[in-house]
N, C-alpha and C. Protein backbone atom coordinates (compact mmCIF):
# COMPACT_ATOMS: atom_id res chain seq x y z
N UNK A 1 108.89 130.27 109.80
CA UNK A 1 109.44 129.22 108.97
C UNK A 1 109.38 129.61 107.50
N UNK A 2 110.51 129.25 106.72
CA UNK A 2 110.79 129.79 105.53
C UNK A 2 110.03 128.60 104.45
N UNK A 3 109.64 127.45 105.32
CA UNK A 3 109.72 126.26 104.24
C UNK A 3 110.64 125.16 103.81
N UNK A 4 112.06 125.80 103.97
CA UNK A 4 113.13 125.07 103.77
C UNK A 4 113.60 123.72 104.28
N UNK A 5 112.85 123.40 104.89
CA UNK A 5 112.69 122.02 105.57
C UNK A 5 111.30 121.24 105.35
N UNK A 6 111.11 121.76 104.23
CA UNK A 6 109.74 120.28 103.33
C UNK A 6 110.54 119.64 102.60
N UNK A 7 110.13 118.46 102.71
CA UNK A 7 110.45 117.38 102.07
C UNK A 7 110.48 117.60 100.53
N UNK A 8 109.84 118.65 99.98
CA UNK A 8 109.65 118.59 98.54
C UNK A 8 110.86 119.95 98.36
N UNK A 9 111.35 120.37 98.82
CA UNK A 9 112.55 120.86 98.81
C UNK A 9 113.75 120.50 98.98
N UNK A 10 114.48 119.25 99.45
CA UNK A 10 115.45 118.75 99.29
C UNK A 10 115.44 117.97 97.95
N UNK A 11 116.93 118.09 97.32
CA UNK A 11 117.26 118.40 96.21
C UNK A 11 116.82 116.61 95.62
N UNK A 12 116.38 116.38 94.58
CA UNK A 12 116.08 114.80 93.83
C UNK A 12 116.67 114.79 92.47
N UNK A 13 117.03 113.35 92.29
CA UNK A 13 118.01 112.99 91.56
C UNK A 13 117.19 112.73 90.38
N UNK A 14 115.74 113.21 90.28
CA UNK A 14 114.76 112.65 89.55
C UNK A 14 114.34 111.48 89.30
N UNK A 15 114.91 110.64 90.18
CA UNK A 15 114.40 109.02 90.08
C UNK A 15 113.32 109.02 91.16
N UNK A 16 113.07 110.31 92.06
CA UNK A 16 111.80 110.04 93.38
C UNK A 16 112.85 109.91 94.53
N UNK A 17 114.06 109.66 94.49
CA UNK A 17 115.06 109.37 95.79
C UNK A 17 116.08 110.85 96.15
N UNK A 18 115.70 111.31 97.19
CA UNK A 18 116.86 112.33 97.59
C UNK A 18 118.47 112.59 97.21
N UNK A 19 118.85 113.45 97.43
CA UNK A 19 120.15 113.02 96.37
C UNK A 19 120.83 112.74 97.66
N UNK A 20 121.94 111.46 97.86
CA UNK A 20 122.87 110.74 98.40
C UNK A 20 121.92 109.69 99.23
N UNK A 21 120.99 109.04 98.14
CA UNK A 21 120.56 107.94 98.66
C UNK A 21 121.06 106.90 98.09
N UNK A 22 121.00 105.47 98.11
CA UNK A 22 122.13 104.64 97.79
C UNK A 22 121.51 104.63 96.24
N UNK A 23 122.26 103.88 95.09
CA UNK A 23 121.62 103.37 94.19
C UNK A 23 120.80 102.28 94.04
N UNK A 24 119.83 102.44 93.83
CA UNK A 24 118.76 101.36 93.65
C UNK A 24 117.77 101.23 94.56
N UNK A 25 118.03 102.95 95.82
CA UNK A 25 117.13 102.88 97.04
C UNK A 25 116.14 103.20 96.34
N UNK A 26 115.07 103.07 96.77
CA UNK A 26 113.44 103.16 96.62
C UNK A 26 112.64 103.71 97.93
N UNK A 27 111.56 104.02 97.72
CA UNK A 27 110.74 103.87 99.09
C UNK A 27 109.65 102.68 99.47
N UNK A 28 109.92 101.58 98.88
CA UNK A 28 109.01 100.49 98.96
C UNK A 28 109.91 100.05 100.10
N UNK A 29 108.23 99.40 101.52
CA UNK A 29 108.66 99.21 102.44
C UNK A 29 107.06 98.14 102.75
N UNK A 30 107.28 97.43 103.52
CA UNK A 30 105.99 96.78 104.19
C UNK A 30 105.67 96.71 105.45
N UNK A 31 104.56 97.21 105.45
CA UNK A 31 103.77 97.69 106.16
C UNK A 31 104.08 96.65 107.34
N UNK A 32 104.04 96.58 108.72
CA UNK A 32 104.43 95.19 109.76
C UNK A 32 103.45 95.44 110.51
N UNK A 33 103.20 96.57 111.72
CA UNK A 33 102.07 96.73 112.70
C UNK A 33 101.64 98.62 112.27
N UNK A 34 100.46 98.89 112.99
CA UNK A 34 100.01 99.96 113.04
C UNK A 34 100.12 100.49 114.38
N UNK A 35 100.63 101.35 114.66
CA UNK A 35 100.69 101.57 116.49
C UNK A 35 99.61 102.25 116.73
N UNK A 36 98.69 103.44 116.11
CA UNK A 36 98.18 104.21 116.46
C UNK A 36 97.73 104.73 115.08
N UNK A 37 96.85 106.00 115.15
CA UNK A 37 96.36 106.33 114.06
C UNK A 37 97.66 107.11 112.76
N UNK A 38 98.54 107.14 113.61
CA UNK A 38 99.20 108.49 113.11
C UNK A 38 100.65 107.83 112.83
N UNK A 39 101.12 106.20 113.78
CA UNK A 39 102.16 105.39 113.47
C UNK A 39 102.32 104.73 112.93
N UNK A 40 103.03 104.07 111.49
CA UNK A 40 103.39 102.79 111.48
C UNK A 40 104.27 102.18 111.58
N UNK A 41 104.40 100.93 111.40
CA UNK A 41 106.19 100.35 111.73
C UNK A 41 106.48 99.34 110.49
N UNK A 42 107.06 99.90 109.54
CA UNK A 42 107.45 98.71 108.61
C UNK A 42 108.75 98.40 108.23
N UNK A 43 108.69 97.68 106.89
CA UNK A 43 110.28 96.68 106.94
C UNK A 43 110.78 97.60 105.62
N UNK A 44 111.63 97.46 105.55
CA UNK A 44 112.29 97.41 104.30
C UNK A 44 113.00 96.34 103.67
N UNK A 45 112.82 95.26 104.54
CA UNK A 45 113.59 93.73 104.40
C UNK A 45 114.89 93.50 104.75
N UNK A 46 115.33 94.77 105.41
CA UNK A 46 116.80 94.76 106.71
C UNK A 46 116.46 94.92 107.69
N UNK A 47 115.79 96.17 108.03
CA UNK A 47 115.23 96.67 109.18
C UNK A 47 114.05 97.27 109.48
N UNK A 48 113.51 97.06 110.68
CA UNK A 48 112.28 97.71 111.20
C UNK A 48 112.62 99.31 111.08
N UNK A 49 111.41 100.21 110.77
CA UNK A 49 111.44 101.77 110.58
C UNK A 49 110.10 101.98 111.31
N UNK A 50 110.19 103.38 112.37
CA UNK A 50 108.82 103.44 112.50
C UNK A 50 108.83 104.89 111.96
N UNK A 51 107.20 104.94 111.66
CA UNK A 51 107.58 106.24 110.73
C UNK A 51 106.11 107.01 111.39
N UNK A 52 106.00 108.63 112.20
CA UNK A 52 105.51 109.29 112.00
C UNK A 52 104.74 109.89 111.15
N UNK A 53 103.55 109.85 110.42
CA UNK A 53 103.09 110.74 109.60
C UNK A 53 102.40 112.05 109.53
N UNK A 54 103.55 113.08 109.12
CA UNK A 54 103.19 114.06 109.22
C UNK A 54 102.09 114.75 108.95
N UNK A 55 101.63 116.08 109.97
CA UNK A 55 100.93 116.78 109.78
C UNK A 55 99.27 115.79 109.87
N UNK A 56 99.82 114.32 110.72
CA UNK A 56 98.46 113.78 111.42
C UNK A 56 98.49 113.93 112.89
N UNK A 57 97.17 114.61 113.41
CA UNK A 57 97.53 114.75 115.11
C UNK A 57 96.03 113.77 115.19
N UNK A 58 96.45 112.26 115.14
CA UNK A 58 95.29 111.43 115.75
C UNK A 58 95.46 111.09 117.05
N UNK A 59 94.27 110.94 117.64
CA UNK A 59 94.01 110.43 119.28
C UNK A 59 95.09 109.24 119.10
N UNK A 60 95.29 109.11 120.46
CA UNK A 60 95.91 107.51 120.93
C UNK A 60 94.97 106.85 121.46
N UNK A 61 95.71 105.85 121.32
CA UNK A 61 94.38 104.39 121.62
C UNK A 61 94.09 104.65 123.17
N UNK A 62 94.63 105.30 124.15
CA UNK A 62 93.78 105.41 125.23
C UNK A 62 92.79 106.29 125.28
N UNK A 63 92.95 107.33 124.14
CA UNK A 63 92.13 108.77 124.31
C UNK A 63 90.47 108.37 123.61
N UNK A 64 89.60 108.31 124.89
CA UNK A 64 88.34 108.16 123.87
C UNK A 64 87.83 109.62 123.57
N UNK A 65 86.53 109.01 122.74
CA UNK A 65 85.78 107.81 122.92
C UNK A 65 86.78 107.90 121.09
N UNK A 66 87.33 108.78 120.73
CA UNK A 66 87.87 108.38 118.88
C UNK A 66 88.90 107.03 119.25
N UNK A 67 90.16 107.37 119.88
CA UNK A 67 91.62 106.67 120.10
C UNK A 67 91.20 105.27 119.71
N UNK A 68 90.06 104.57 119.95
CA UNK A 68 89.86 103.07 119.80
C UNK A 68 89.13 103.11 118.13
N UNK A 69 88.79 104.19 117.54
CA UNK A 69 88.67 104.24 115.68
C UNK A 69 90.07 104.87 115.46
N UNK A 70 91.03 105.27 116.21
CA UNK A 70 92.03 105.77 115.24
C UNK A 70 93.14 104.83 114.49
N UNK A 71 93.00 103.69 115.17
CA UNK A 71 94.03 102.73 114.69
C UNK A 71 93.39 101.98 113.52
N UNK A 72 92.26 101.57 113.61
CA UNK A 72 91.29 100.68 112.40
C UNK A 72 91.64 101.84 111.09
N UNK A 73 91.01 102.90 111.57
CA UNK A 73 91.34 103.94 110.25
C UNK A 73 92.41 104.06 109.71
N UNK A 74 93.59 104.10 110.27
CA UNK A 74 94.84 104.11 109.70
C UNK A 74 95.33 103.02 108.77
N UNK A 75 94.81 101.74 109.41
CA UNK A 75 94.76 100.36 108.96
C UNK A 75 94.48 100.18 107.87
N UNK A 76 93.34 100.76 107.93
CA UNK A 76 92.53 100.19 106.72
C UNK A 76 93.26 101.64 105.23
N UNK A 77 93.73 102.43 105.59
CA UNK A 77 94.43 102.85 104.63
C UNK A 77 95.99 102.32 104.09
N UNK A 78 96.53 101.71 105.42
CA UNK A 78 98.05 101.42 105.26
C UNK A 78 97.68 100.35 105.52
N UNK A 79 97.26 98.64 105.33
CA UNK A 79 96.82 97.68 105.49
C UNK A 79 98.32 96.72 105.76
N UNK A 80 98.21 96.13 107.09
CA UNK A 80 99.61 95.30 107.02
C UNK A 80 99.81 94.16 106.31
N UNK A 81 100.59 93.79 105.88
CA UNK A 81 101.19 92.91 104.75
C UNK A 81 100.74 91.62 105.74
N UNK A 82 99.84 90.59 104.52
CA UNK A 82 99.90 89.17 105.16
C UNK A 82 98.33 89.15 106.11
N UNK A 83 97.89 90.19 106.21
CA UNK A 83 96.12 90.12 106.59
C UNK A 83 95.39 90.69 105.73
């Protein structure tokens, strides 16, 4: 791999937004559920997104004895909107 497919290599319009994102897109989104240590699922206030975060390989909630701390941990960094 050359690299050419990081995120910090596609080209920015210097506002923080990729270039041919709409005007006035942003990345503010709220947080809705946590699936797992490594998932979340939030809004953007049209639609649900679930979003992978890269370069995390956390247990799943069936995998012990971690999978049942991997979701609290995630939580408590990405905290859902409204708890």
């Amino acid at each position: 791999m050359d690299g050419s497919d990081r995120a910090d290599n596609f080209p920015d319009t210097g506002g923080g937004r990729p270039t041919g994102a709409a005007p006035g897109a942003g990345y503010r989104a709220t947080v809705v559920s946590v699936g797992d240590g490594d998932t979340l699922r939030v809004s953007t206030g049209s639609k649900p997104i679930t979003i992978r975060l890269a370069c995390i390989d956390a247990p799943e909630t069936a995998q012990s004895p971690y999978g049942q701390q991997s979701r609290p941990t995630c939580s408590s960094a990405y905290p859902v909107a409204g708890r």
